[in-house]
N, C-alpha and C. Protein backbone atom coordinates (compact mmCIF):
# COMPACT_ATOMS: atom_id res chain seq x y z
N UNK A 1 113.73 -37.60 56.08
CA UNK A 1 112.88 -38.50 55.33
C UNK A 1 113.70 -39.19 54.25
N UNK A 2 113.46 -40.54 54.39
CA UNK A 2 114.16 -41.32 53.35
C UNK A 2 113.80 -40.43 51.72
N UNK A 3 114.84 -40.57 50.75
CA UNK A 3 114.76 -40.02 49.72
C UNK A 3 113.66 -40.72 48.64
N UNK A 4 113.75 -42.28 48.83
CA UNK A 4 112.55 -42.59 47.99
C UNK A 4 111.31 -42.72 48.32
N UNK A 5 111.18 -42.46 49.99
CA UNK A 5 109.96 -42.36 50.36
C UNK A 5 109.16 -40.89 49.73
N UNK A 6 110.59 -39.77 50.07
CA UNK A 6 110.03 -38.63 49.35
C UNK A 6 109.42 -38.31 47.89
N UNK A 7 110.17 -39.29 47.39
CA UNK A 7 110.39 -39.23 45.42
C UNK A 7 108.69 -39.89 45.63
N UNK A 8 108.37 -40.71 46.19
CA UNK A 8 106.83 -41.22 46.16
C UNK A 8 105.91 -40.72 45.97
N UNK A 9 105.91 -40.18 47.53
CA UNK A 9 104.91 -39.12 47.78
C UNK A 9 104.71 -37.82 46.58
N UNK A 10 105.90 -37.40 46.37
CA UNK A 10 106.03 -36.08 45.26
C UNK A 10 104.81 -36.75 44.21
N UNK A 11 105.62 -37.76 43.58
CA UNK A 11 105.11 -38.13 42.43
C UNK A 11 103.69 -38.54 42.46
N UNK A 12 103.04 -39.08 43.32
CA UNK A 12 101.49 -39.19 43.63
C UNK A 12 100.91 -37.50 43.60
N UNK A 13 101.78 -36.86 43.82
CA UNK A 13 101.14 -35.52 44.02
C UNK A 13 100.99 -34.75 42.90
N UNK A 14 102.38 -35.09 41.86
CA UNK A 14 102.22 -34.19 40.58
C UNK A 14 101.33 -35.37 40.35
N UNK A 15 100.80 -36.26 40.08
CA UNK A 15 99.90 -37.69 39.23
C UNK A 15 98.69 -36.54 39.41
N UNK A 16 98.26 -36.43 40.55
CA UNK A 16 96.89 -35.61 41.02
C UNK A 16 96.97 -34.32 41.12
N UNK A 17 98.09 -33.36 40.54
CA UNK A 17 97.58 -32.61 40.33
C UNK A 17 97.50 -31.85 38.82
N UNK A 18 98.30 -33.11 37.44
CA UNK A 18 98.34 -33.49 36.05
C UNK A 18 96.75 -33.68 36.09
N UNK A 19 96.08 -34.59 36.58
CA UNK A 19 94.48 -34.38 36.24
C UNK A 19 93.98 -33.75 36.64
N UNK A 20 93.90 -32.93 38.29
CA UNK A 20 92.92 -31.65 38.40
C UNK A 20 93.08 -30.79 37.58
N UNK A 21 94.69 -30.28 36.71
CA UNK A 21 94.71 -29.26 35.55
C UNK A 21 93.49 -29.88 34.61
N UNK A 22 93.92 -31.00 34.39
CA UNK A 22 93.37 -31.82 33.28
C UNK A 22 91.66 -31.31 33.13
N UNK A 23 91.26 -31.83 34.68
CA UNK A 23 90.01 -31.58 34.70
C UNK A 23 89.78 -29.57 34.32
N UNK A 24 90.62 -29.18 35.29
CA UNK A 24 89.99 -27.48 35.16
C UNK A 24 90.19 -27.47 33.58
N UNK A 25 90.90 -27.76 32.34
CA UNK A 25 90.94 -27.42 31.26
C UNK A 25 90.19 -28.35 30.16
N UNK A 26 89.11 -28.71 30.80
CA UNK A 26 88.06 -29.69 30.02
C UNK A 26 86.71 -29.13 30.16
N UNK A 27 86.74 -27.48 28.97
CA UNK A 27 85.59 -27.39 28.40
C UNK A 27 84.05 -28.38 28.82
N UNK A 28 84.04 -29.29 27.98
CA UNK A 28 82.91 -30.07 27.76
C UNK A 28 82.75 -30.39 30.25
N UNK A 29 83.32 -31.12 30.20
CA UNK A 29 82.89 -31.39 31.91
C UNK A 29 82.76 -29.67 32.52
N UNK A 30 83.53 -28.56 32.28
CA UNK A 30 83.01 -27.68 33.25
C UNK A 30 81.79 -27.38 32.92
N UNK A 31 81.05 -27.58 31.49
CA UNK A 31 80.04 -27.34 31.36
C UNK A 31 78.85 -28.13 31.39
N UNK A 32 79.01 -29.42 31.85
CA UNK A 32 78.26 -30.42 32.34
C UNK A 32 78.45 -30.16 33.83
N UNK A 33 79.31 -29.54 34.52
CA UNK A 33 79.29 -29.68 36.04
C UNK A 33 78.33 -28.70 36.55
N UNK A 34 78.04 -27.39 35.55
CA UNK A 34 77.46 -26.41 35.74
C UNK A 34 75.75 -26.55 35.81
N UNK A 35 75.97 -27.49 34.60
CA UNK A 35 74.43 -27.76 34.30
C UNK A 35 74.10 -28.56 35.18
N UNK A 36 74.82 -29.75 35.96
CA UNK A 36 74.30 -30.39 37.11
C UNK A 36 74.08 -29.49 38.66
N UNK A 37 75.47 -28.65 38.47
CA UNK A 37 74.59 -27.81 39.55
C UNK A 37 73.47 -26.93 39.55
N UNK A 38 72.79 -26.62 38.45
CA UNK A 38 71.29 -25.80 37.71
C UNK A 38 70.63 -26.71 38.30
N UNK A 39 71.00 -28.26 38.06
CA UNK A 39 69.75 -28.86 38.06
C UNK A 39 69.50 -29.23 39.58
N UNK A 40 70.39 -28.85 40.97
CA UNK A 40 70.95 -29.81 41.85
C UNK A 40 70.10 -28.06 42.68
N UNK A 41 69.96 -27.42 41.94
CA UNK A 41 69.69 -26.12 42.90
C UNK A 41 68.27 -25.85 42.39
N UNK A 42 67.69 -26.44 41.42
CA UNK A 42 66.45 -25.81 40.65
C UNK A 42 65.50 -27.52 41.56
N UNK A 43 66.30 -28.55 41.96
CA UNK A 43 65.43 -29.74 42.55
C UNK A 43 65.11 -29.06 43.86
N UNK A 44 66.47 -28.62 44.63
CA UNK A 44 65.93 -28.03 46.05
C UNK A 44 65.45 -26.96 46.00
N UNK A 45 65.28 -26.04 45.59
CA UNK A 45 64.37 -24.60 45.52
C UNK A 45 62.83 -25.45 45.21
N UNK A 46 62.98 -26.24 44.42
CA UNK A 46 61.46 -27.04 44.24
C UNK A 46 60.67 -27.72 44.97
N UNK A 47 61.99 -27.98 46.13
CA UNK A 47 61.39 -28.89 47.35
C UNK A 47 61.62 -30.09 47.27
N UNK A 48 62.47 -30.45 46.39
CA UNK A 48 63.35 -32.34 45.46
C UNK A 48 64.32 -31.85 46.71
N UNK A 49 65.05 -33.34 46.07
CA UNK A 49 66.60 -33.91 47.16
C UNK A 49 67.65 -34.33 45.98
N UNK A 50 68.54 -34.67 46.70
CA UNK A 50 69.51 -35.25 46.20
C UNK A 50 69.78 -36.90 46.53
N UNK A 51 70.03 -37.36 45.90
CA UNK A 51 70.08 -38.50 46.12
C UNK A 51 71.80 -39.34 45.68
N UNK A 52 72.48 -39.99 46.48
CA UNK A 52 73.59 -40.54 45.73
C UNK A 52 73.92 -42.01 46.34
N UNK A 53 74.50 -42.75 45.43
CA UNK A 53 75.13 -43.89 45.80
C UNK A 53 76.15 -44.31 45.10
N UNK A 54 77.01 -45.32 45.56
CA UNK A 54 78.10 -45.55 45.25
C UNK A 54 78.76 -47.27 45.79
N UNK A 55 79.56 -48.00 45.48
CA UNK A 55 80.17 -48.78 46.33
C UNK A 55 81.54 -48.60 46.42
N UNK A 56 81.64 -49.00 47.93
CA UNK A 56 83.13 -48.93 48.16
C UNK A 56 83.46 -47.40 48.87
N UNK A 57 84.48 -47.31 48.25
CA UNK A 57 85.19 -45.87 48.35
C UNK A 57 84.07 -44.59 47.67
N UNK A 58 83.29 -45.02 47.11
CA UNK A 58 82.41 -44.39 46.22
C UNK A 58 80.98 -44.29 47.29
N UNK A 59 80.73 -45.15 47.77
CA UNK A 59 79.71 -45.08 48.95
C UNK A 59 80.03 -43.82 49.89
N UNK A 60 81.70 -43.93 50.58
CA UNK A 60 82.14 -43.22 51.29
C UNK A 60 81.64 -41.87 50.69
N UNK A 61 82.41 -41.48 49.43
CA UNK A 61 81.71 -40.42 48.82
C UNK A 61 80.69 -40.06 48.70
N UNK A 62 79.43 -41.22 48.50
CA UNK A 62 78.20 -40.52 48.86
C UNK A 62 77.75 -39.82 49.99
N UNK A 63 78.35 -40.74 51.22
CA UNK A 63 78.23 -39.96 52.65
C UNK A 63 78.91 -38.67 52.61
N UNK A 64 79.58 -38.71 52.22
CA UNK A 64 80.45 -36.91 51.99
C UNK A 64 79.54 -36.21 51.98
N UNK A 65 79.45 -36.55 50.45
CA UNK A 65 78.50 -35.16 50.05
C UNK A 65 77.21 -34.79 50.42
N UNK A 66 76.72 -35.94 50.78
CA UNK A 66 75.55 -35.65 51.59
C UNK A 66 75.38 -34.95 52.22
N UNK A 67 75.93 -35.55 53.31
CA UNK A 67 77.05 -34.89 54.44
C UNK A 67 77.14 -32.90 54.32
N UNK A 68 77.58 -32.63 53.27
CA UNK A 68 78.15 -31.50 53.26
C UNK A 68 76.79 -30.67 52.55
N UNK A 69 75.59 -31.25 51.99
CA UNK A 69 74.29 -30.61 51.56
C UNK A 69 73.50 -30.74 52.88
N UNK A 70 73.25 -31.47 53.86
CA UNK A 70 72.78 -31.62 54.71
C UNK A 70 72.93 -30.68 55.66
N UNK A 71 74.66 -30.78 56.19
CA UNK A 71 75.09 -29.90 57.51
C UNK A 71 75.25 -28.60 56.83
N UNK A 72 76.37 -28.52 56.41
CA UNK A 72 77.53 -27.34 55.51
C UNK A 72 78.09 -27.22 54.83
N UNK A 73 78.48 -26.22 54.27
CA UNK A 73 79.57 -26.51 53.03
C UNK A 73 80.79 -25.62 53.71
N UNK A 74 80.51 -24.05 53.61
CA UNK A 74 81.82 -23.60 53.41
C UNK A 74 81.30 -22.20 54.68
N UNK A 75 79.75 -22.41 55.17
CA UNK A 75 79.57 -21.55 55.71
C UNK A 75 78.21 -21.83 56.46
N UNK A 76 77.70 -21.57 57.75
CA UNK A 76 76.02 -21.48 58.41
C UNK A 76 75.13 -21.46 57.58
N UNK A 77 73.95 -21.97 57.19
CA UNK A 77 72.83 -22.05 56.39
C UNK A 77 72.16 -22.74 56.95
N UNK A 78 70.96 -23.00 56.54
CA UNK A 78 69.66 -23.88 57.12
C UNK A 78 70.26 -25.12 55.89
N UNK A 79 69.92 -26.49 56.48
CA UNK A 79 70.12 -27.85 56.09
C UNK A 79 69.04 -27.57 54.77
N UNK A 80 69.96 -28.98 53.67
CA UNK A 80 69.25 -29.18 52.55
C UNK A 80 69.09 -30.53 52.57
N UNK A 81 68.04 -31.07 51.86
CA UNK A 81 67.78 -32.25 51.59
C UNK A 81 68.41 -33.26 50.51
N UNK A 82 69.75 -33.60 51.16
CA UNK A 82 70.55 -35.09 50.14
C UNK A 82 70.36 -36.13 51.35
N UNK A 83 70.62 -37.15 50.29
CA UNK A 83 70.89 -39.03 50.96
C UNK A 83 71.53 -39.33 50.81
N UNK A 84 72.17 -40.18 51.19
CA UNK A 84 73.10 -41.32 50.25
C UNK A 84 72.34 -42.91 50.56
N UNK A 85 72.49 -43.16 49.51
CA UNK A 85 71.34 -44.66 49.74
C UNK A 85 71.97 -45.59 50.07
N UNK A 86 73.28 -45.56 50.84
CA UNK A 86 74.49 -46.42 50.92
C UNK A 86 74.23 -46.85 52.71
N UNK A 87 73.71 -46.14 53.05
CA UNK A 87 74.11 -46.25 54.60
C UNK A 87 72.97 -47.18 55.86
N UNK A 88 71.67 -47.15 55.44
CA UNK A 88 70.82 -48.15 56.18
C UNK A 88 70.89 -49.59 55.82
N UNK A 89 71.73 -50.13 57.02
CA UNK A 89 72.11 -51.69 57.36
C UNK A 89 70.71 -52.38 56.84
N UNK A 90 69.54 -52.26 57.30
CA UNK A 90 68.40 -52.89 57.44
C UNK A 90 67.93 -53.21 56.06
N UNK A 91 67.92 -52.09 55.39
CA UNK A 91 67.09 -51.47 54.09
C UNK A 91 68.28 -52.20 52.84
N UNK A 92 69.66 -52.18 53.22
CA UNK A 92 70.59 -52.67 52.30
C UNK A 92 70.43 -54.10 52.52
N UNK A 93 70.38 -55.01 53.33
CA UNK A 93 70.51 -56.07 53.55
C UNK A 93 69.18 -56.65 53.04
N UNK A 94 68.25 -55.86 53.50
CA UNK A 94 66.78 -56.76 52.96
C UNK A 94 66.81 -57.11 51.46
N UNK A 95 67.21 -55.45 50.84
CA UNK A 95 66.81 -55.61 49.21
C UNK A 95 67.95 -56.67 48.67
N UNK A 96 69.24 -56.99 49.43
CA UNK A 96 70.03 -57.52 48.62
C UNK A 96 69.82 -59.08 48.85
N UNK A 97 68.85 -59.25 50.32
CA UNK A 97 68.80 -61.04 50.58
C UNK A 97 67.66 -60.99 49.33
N UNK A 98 66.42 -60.23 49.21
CA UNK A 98 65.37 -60.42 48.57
C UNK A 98 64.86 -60.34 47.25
N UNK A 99 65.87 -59.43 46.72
CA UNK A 99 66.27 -59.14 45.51
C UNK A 99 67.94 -59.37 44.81
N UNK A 100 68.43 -58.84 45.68
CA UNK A 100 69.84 -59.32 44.76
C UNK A 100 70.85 -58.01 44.95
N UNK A 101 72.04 -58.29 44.89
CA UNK A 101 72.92 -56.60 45.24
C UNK A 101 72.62 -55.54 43.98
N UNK A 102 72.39 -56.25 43.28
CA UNK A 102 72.00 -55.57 41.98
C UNK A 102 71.17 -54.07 42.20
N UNK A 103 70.11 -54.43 43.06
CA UNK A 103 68.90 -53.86 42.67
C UNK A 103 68.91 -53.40 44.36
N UNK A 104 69.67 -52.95 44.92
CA UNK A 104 70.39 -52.00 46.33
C UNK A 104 69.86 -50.93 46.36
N UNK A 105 70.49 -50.13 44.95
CA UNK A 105 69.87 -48.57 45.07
C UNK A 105 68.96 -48.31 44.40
N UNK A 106 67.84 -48.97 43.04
CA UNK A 106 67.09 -48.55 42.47
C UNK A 106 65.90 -48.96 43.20
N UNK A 107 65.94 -49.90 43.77
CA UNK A 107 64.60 -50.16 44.93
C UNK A 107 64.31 -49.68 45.92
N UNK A 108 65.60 -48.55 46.44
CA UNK A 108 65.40 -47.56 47.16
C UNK A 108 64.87 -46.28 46.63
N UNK A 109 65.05 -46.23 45.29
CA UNK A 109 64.74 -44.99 44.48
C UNK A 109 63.29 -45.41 44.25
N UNK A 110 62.92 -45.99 43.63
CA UNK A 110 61.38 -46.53 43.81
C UNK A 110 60.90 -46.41 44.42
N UNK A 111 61.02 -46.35 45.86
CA UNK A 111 60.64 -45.90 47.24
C UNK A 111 60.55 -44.75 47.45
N UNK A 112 62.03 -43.83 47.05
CA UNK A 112 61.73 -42.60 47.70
C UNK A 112 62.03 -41.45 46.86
N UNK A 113 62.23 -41.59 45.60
CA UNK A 113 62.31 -40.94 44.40
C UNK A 113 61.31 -40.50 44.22
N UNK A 114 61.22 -39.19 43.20
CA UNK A 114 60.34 -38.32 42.90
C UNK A 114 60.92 -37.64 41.70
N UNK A 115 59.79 -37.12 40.17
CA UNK A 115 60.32 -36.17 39.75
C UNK A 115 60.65 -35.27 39.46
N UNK A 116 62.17 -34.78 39.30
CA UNK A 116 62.44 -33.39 39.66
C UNK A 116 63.59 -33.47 40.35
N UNK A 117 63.72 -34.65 41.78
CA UNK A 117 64.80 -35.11 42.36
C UNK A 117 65.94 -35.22 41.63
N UNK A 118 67.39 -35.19 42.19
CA UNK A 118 68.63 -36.02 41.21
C UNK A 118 68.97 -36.49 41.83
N UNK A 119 69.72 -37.60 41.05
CA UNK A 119 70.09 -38.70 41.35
C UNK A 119 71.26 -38.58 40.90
N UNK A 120 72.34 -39.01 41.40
CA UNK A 120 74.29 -39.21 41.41
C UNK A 120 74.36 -40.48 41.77
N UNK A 121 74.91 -41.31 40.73
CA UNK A 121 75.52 -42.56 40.63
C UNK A 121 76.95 -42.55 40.63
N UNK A 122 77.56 -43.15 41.77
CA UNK A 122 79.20 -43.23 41.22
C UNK A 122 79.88 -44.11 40.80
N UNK A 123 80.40 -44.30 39.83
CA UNK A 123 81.37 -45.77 39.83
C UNK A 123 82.31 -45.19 39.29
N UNK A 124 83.78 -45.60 39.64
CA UNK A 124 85.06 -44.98 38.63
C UNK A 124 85.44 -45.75 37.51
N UNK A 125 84.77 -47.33 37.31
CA UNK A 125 84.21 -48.02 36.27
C UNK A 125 83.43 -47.39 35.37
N UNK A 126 82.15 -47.29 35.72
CA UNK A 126 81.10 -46.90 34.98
C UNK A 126 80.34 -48.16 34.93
N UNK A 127 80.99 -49.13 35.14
CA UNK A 127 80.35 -51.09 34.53
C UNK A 127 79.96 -51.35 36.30
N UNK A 128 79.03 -50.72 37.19
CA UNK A 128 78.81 -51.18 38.52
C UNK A 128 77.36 -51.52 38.33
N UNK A 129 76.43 -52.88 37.96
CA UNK A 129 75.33 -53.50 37.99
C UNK A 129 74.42 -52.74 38.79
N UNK A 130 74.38 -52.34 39.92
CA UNK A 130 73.63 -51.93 40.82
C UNK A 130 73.34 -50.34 40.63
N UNK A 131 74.44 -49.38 40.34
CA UNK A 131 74.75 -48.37 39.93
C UNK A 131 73.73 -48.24 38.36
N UNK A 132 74.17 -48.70 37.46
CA UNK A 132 73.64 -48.55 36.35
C UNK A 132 72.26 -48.85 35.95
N UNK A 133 71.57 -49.91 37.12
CA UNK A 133 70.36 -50.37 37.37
C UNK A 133 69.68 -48.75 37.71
N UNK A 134 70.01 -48.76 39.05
CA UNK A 134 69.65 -47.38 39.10
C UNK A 134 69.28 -46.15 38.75
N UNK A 135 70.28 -45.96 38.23
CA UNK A 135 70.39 -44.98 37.10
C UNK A 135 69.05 -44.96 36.04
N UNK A 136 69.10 -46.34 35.62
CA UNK A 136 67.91 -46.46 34.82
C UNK A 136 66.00 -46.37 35.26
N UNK A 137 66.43 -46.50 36.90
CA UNK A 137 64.91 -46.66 37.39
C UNK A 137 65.19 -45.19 37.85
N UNK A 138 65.65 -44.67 38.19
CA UNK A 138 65.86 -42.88 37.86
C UNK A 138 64.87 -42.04 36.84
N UNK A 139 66.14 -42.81 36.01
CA UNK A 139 65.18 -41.52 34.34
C UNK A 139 64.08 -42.09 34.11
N UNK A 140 63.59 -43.46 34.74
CA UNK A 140 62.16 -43.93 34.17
C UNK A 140 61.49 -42.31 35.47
N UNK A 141 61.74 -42.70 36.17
CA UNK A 141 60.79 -41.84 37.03
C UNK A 141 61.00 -40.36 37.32
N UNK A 142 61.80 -40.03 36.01
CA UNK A 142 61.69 -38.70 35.75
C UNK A 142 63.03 -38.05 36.53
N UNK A 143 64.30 -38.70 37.60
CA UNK A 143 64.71 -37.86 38.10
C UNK A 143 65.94 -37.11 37.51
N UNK A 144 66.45 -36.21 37.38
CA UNK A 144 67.64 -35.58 36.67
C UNK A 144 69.34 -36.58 37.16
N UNK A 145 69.43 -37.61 36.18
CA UNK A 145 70.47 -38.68 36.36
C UNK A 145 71.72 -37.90 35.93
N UNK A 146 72.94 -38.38 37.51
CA UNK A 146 74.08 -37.94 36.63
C UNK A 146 75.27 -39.25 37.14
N UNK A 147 76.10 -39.37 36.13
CA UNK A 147 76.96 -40.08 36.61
C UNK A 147 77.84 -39.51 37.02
N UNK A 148 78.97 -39.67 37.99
CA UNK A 148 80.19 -39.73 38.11
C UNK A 148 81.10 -40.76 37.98
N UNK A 149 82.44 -40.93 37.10
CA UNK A 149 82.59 -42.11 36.68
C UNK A 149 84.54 -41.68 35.93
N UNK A 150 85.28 -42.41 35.09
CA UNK A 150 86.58 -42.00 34.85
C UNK A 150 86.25 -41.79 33.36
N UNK A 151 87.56 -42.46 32.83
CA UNK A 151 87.60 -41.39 31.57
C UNK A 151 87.11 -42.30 30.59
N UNK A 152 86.70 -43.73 30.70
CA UNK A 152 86.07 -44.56 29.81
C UNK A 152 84.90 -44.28 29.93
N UNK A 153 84.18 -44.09 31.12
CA UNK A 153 82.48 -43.81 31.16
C UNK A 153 81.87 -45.42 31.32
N UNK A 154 82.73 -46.52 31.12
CA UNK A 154 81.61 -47.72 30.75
C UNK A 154 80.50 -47.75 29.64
N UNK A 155 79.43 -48.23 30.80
CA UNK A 155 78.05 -47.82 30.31
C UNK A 155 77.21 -46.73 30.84
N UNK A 156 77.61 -46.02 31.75
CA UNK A 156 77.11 -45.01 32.21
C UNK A 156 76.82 -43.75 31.29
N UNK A 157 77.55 -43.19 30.21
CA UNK A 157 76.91 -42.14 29.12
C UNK A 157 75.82 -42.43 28.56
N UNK A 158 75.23 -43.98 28.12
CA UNK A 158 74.28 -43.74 28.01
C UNK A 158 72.69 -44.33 28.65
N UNK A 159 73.31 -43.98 30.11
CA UNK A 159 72.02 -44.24 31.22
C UNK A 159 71.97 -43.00 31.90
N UNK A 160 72.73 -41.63 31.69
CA UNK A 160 72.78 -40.45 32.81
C UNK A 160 72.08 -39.42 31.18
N UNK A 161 71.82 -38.13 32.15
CA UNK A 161 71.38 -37.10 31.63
C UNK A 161 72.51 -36.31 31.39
N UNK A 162 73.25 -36.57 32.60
CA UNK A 162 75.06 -36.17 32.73
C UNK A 162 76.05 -37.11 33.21
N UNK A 163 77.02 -37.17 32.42
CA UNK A 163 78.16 -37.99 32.62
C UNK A 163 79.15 -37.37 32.68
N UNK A 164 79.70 -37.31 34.01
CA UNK A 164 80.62 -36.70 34.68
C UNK A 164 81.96 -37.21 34.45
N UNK A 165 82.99 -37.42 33.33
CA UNK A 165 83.89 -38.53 33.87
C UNK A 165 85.18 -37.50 33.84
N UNK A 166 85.98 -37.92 34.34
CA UNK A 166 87.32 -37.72 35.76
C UNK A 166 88.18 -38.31 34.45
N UNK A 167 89.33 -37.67 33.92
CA UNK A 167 89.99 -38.05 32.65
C UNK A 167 90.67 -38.50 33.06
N UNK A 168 91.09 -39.64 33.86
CA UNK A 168 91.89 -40.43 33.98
C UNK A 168 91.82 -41.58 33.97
N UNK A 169 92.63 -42.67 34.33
CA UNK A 169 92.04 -44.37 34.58
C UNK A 169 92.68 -44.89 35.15
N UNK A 170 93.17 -44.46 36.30
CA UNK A 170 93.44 -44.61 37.60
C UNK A 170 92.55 -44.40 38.98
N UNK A 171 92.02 -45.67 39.37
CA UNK A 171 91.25 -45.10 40.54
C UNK A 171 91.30 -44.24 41.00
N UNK A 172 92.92 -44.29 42.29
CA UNK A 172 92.48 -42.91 42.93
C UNK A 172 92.60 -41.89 42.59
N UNK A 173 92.95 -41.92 41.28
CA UNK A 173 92.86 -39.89 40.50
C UNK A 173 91.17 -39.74 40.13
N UNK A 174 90.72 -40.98 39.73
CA UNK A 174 89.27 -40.70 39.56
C UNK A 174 88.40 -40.35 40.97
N UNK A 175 88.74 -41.24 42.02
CA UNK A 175 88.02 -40.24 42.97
C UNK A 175 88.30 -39.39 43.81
N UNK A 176 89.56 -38.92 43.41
CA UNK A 176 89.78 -37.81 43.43
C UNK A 176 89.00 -36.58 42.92
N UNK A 177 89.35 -36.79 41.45
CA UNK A 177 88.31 -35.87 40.61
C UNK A 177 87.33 -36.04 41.24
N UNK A 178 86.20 -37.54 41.86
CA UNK A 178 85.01 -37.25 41.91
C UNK A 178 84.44 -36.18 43.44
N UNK A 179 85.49 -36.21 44.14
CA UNK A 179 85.37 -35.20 45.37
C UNK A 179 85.55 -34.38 44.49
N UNK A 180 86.14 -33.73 44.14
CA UNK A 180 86.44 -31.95 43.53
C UNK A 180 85.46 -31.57 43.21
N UNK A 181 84.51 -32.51 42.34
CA UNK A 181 83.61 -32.13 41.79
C UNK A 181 82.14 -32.50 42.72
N UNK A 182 82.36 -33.23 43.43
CA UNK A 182 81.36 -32.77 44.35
C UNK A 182 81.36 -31.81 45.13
N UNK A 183 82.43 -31.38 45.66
CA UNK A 183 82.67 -30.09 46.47
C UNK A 183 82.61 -29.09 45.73
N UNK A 184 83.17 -28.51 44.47
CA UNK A 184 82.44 -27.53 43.64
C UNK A 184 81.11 -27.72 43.68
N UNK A 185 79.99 -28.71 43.08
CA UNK A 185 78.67 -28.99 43.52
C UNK A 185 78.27 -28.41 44.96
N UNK A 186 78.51 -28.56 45.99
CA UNK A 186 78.36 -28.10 47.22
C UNK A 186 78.37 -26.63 47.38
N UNK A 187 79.78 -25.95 46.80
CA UNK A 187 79.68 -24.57 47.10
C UNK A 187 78.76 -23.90 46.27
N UNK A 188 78.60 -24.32 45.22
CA UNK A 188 77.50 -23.66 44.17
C UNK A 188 76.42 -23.58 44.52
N UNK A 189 75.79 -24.81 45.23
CA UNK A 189 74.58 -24.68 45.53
C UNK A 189 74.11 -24.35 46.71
N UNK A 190 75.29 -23.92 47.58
CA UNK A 190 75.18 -23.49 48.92
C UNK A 190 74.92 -21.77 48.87
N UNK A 191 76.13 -21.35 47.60
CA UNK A 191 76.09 -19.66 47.19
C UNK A 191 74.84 -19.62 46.99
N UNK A 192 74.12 -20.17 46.01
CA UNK A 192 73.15 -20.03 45.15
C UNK A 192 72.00 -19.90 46.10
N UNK A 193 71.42 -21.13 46.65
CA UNK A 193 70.55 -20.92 47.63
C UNK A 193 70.23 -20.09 48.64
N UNK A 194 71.65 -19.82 49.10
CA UNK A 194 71.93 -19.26 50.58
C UNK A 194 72.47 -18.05 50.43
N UNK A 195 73.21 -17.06 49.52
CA UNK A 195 73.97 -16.43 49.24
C UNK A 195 74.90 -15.49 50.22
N UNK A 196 75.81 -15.69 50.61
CA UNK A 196 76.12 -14.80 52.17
C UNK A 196 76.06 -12.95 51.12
N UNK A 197 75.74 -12.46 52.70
CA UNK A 197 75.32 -11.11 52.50
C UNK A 197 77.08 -10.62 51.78
């Protein structure tokens, strides 16, 4: 392997793994991650969902995690109830010819929101119109709002119940962080619910 191809790769690797320390040694977020998973296990024991959206690479992420509350996490269980509001062609296209891209995911939450439900907004901005809209037709309707977002926050701290942010300000270290921390989310609430013998 060429030597500066190697020197690359290395260095992307210590970059990401300078903020996962970062993240494991940030007090204040492990204890916001905790309280979102209370609240992410106290919605489904209640018979709530999860709900997430995102654009972009952040969408992708919503399908993840969905994904991984739905099927599995780390082991067999009976399916849980998440979305990601990112993925129906029909339902995305209508609200955005008829309303505007803006208003994508909170007119889906209007629809199928409930309170008690949570709701996960992602942006590694924090400044995503549609995202932050959301967010806000959320806590009107009672659901437990959290952001995921980097180390500025935007405007997202003060539209979430929790603001998740990823101490960096570099995209892909931020969604980076924001998988970690959805996948911690996942196993927690998979133990919790499901607990293997």
């Amino acid at each position: 392997m060429e030597n500066l191809l190697k020197e690359h790769i290395q260095a992307q690797m210590r970059e990401t793994a300078r903020n996962l320390d970062a993240m494991s040694g940030d007090e204040d977020l492990l204890e916001r991650i905790a309280a979102v998973a209370d609240a992410c296990v106290k919605a489904l024991q209640d018979g709530g969902k999860i709900l997430f959206a995102g654009n972009g690479g952040s969408a992708a992420d919503s399908q993840h995690l969905a994904g991984e509350i739905v099927s599995r996490f780390a082991y067999d269980r009976p399916g849980l109830a998440a979305f990601a509001l990112t993925t129906d062609s029909s339902v995305l296209t209508a609200i955005g010819n008829d309303y505007g891209y803006e208003y994508l995911f909170a007119r889906q939450i209007e629809a199928v929101g409930k309170g008690g439900d949570v709701f996960v907004g992602i942006s590694t901005s924090g400044r995503s119109p549609n995202i932050r809209r959301a967010l806000r037709v959320a806590r009107e309707r009672a659901l437990v709002t959290v952001g995921l977002t980097g180390r500025q926050g935007g405007d997202m701290p003060e539209c979430c119940d929790y603001c998740l942010r990823v101490p960096s300000d570099s995209t892909p270290r931020i969604q980076e962080g924001h998988i970690l921390i959805g996948h911690v989310l996942c196993s927690i609430i998979e133990q919790r619910i499901f607990p293997r013998a």
